[in-house]
Protein backbone atom coordinates (compact mmCIF):
# COMPACT_ATOMS: atom_id res chain seq x y z
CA UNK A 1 32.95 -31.05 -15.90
CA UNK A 2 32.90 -27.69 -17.45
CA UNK A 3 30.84 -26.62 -13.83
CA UNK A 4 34.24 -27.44 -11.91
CA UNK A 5 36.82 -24.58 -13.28
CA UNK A 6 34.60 -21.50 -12.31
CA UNK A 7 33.46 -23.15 -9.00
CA UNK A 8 37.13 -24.02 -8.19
CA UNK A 9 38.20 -20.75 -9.48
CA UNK A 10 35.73 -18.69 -6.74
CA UNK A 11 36.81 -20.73 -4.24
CA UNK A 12 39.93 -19.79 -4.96
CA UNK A 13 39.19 -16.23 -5.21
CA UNK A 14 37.23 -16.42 -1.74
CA UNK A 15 40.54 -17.85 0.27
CA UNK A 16 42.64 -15.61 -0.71
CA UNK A 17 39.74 -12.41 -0.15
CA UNK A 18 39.46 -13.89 3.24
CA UNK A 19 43.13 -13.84 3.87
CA UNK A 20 43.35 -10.31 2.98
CA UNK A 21 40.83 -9.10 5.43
CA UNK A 22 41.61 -7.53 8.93
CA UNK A 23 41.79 -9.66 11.55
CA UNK A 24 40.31 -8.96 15.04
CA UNK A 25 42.61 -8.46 17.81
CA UNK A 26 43.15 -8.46 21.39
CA UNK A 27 42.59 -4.38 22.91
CA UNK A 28 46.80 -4.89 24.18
CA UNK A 29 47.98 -5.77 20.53
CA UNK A 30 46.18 -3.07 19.29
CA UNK A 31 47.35 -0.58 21.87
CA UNK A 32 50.90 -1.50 20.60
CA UNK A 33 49.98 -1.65 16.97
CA UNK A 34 48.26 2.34 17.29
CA UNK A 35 51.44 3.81 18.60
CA UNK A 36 52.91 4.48 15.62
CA UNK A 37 49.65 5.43 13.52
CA UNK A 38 48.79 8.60 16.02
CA UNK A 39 52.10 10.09 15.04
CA UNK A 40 50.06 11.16 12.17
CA UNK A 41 46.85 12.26 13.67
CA UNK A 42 47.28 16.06 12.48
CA UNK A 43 48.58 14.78 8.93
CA UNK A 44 52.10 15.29 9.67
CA UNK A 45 54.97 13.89 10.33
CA UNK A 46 59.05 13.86 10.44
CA UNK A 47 61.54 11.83 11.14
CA UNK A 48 65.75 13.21 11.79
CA UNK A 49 68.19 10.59 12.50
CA UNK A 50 72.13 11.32 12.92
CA UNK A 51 75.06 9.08 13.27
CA UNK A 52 78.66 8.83 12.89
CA UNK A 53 80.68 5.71 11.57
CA UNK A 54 83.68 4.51 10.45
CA UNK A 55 82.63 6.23 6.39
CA UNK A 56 82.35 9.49 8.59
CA UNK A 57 78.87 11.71 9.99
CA UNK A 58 75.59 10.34 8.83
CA UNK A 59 71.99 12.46 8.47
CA UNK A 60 68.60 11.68 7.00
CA UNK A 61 65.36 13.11 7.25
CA UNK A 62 62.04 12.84 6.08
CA UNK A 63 58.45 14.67 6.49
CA UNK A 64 55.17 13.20 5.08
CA UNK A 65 51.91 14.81 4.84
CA UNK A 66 48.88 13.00 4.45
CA UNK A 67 45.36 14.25 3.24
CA UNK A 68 44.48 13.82 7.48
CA UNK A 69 46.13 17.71 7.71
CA UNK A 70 42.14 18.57 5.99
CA UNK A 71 40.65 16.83 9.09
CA UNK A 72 43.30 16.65 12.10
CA UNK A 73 42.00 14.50 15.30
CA UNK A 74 43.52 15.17 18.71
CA UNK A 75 45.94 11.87 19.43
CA UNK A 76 43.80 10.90 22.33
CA UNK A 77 41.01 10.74 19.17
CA UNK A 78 42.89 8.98 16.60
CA UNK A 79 44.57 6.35 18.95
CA UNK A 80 40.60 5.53 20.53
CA UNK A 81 39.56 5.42 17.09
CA UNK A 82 42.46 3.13 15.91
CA UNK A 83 42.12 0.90 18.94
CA UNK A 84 38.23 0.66 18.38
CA UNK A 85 39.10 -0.16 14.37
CA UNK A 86 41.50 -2.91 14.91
CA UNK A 87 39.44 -4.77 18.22
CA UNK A 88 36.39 -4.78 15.56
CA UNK A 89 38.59 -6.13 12.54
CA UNK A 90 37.49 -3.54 10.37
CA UNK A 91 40.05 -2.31 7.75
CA UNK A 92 42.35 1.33 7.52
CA UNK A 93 40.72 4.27 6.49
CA UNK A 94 42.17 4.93 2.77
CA UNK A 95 44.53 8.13 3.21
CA UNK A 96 46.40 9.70 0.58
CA UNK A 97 49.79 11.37 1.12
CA UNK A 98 53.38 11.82 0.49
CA UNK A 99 56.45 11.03 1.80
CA UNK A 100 59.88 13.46 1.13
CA UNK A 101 63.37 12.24 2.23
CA UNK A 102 66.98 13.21 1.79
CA UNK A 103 69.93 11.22 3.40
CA UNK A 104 74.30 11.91 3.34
């Protein structure tokens, strides 16, 4: 009986590991899911939006940076790369970065 906990436990421990992992998928899903991730190929990126409602004019704004500005691909490079990545099921690259943003 004492056997049972730890088996049961790494069982456990396995399921929700495998969860967790990438999952393959089809070249068209991961066409769509890339868009957004070559945006910061060079390690930068910002974002403006303006509006107007009924509280009056609106404006926020961001810019993040990521450690990718040491080692910049050419779009074309990081979307091939990204596409190749998420076909295969193998996980992100860890990047490092940060994110600044102001809003009215």
């Amino acid at each position: 009986m004492r056997l049972g906990l730890p088996v049961i436990a790494v069982g456990c421990a396995a399921v929700f590991c495998t969860a967790c992992a990438p999952v393959p998928v089809s070249p068209e899903r991961a066409a769509e899911l890339c868009r957004e991730e070559v945006g910061l190929a060079d390690g930068v990126q910002g974002r403006v939006g303006v509006g107007v409602g009924t509280g009056g004019g609106k404006a926020k704004g961001s810019i993040t940076v990521t450690d990718k500005v040491f080692r910049p691909q050419s779009p074309d490079e990081a979307f091939a790369e990204c596409i190749d990545r998420r076909v295969s099921g193998k996980p992100q690259p860890t990047t490092f970065g940060i994110t600044i943003g102001a809003s009215t």
